[in-house]
Protein backbone atom coordinates (compact mmCIF):
# COMPACT_ATOMS: atom_id res chain seq x y z
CA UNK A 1 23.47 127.14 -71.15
CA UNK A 2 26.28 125.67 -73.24
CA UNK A 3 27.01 126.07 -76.39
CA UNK A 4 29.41 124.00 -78.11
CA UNK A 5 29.10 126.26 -81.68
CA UNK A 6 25.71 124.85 -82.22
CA UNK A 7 25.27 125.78 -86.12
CA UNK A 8 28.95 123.61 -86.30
CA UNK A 9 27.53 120.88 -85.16
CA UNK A 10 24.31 120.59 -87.31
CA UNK A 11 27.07 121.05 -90.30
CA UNK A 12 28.94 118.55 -89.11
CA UNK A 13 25.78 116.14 -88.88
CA UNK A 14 24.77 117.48 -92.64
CA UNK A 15 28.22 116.99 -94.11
CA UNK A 16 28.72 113.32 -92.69
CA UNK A 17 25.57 112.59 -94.54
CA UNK A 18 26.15 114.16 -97.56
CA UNK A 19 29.62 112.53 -97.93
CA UNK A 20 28.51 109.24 -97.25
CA UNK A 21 26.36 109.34 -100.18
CA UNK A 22 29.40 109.78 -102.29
CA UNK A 23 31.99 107.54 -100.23
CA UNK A 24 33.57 109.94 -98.65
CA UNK A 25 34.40 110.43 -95.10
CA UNK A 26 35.34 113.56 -93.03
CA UNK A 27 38.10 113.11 -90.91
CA UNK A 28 38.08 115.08 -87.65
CA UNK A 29 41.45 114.33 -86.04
CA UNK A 30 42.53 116.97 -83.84
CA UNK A 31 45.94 117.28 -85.96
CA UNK A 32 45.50 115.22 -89.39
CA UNK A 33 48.25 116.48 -90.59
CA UNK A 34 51.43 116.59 -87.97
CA UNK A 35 54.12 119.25 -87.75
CA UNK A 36 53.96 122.65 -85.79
CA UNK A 37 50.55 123.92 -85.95
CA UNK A 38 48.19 123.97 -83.58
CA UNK A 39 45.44 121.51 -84.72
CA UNK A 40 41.42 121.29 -84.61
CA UNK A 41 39.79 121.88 -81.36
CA UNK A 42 36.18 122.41 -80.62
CA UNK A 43 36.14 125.07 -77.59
CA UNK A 44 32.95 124.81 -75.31
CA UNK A 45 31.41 127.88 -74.05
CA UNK A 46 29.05 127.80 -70.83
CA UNK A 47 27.33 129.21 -68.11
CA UNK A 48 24.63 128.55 -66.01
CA UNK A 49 22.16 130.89 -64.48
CA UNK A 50 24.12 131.68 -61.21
CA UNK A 51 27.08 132.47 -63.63
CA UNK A 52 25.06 134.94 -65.63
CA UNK A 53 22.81 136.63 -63.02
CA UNK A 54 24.61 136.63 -59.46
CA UNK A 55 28.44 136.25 -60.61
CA UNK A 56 31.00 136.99 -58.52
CA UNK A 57 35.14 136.20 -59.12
CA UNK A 58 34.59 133.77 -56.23
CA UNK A 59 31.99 131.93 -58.27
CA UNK A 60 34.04 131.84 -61.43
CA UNK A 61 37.30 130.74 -59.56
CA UNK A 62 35.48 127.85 -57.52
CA UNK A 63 34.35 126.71 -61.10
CA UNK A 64 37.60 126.89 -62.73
CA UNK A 65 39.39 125.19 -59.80
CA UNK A 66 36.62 121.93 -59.90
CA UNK A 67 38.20 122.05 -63.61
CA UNK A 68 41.41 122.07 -62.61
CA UNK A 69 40.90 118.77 -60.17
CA UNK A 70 39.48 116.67 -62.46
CA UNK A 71 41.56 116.72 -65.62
CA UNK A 72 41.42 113.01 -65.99
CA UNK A 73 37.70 113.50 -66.15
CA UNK A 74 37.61 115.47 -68.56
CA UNK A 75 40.45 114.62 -70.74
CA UNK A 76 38.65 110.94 -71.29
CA UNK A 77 35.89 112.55 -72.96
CA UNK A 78 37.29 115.12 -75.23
CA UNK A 79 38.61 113.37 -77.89
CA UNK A 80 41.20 111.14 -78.98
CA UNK A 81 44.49 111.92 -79.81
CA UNK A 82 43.99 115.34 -77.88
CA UNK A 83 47.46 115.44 -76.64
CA UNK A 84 48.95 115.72 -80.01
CA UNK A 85 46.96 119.60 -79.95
CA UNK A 86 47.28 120.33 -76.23
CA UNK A 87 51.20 120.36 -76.27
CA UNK A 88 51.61 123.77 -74.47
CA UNK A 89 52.46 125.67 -77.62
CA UNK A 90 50.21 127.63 -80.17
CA UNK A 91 48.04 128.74 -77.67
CA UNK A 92 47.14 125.50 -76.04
CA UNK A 93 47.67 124.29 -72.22
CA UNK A 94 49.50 120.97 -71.81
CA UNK A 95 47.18 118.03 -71.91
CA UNK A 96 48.02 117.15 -68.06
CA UNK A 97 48.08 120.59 -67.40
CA UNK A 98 45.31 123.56 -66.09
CA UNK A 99 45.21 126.94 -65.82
CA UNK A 100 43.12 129.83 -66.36
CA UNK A 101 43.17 133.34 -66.65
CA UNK A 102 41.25 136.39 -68.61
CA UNK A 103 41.88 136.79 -72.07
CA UNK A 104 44.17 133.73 -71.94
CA UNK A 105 44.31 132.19 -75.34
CA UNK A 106 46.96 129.51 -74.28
CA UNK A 107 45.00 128.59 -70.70
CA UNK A 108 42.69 125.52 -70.37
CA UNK A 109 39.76 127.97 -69.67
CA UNK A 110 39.31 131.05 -70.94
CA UNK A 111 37.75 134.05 -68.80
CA UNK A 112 36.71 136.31 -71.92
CA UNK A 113 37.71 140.09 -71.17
CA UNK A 114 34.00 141.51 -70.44
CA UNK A 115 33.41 139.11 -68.00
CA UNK A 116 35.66 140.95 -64.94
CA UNK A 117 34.13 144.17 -67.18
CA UNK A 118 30.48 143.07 -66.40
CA UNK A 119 31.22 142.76 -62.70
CA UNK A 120 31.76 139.40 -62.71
CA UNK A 121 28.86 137.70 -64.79
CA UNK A 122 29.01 136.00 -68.11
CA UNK A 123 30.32 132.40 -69.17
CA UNK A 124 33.84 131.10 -69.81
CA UNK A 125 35.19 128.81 -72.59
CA UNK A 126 37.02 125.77 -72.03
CA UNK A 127 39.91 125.41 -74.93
CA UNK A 128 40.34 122.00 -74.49
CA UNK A 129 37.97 119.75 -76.41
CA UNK A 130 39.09 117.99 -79.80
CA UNK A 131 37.48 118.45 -83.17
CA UNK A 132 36.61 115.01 -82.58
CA UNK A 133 35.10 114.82 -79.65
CA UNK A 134 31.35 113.58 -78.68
CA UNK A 135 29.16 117.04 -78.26
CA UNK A 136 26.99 114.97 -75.84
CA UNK A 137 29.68 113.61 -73.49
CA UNK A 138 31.90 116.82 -73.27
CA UNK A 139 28.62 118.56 -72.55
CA UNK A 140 27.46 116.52 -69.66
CA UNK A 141 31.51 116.60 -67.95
CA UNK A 142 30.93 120.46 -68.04
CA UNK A 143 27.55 120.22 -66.75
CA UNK A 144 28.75 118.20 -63.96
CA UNK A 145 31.60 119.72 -63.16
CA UNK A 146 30.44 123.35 -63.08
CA UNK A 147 27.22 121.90 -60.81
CA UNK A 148 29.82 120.25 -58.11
CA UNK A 149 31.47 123.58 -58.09
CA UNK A 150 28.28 126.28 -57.67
C-alpha cells in the first residue's frame, strides 16, 4: 500500500483543469516564495504486507537503510528544486543527507510513534518528496526500494 494523500492528488488533477479553463496555472514549486520557511513537500506514506502483518524493528531498519543507500535514486525523482526545502532546517533532512528515527519530524523517514507501540507493524513516511513531484515515479522508487530491502 502507498498512499501519497490520495484525495490531494485527485484535487490537484481537478484544480489544473479548472484553472486552465480560465488561464491560470498552479504553481507547485517546493518553495515559490524564498526566505526561511520550510516549503511544499508531498510526504509518502507506505507499507507493504510484510510491514503490516509480520513487522519486526529488523524489518523496518533493513527498509530504512536500502533508503539511506540510494539517495541519488530517489532524489532524481522527487521533484525539482527539492534542495531549496530539504536544507536541514524546519524540520527537513539535508537533501544529500538520511536519517531516520520515531517521531522524527526533521528525519528523511519518519517511524510514526505507534509503530514501535504496535510491536513493530505499521508503515513509515518518507518526508522527502516535493510538492512537485510525479505521484507515479516517486511511487514506483518506494516500491522498489522497500522490495530490494524485504
Amino acid at each position: 500500500m502507498l498512499a501519497l494523500h490520495e484525495e490531494c492528488l485527485t484535487r490537484r488533477y481537478l484544480l489544473d483543469r479548472l484553472t486552465e479553463n480560465y488561464g491560470f496555472y498552479i504553481e507547485y514549486h517546493p518553495k515559490p516564495i524564498k526566505g526561511d520557511w520550510n516549503g511544499s513537500g508531498m510526504h509518502a506514506n507506505f507499507s507493504n504486507g510484510a510491514m503490516r502483518d509480520v513487522g519486526g524493528k529488523e524489518l523496518f531498519d533493513n527498509i530504512c537503510e536500502a533508503f539511506g543507500k540510494n539517495i541519488q535514486k530517489h532524489m532524481a525523482v522527487y521533484g525539482a528544486h527539492n534542495e531549496e526545502r530539504l536544507t536541514g532546517l524546519h524540520e527537513t533532512q539535508s537533501i544529500d543527507q538520511f536519517s531516520y528515527g520515531v517521531s522524527d519530524r526533521g528525519a528523511s523517514i519518519r517511524v510514526p510513534a505507534t509503530v514501535p507501540t504496535d510491536g513493530w507493524v505499521g508503515r513509515l513516511e518518507d518526508r522527502r518528496p516535493a510538492s512537485n513531484g510525479d505521484p507515479y515515479k516517486i511511487g514506483a522508487v518506494i516500491i522498489s526500494t522497500t522490495k530490494s530491502a524485504c
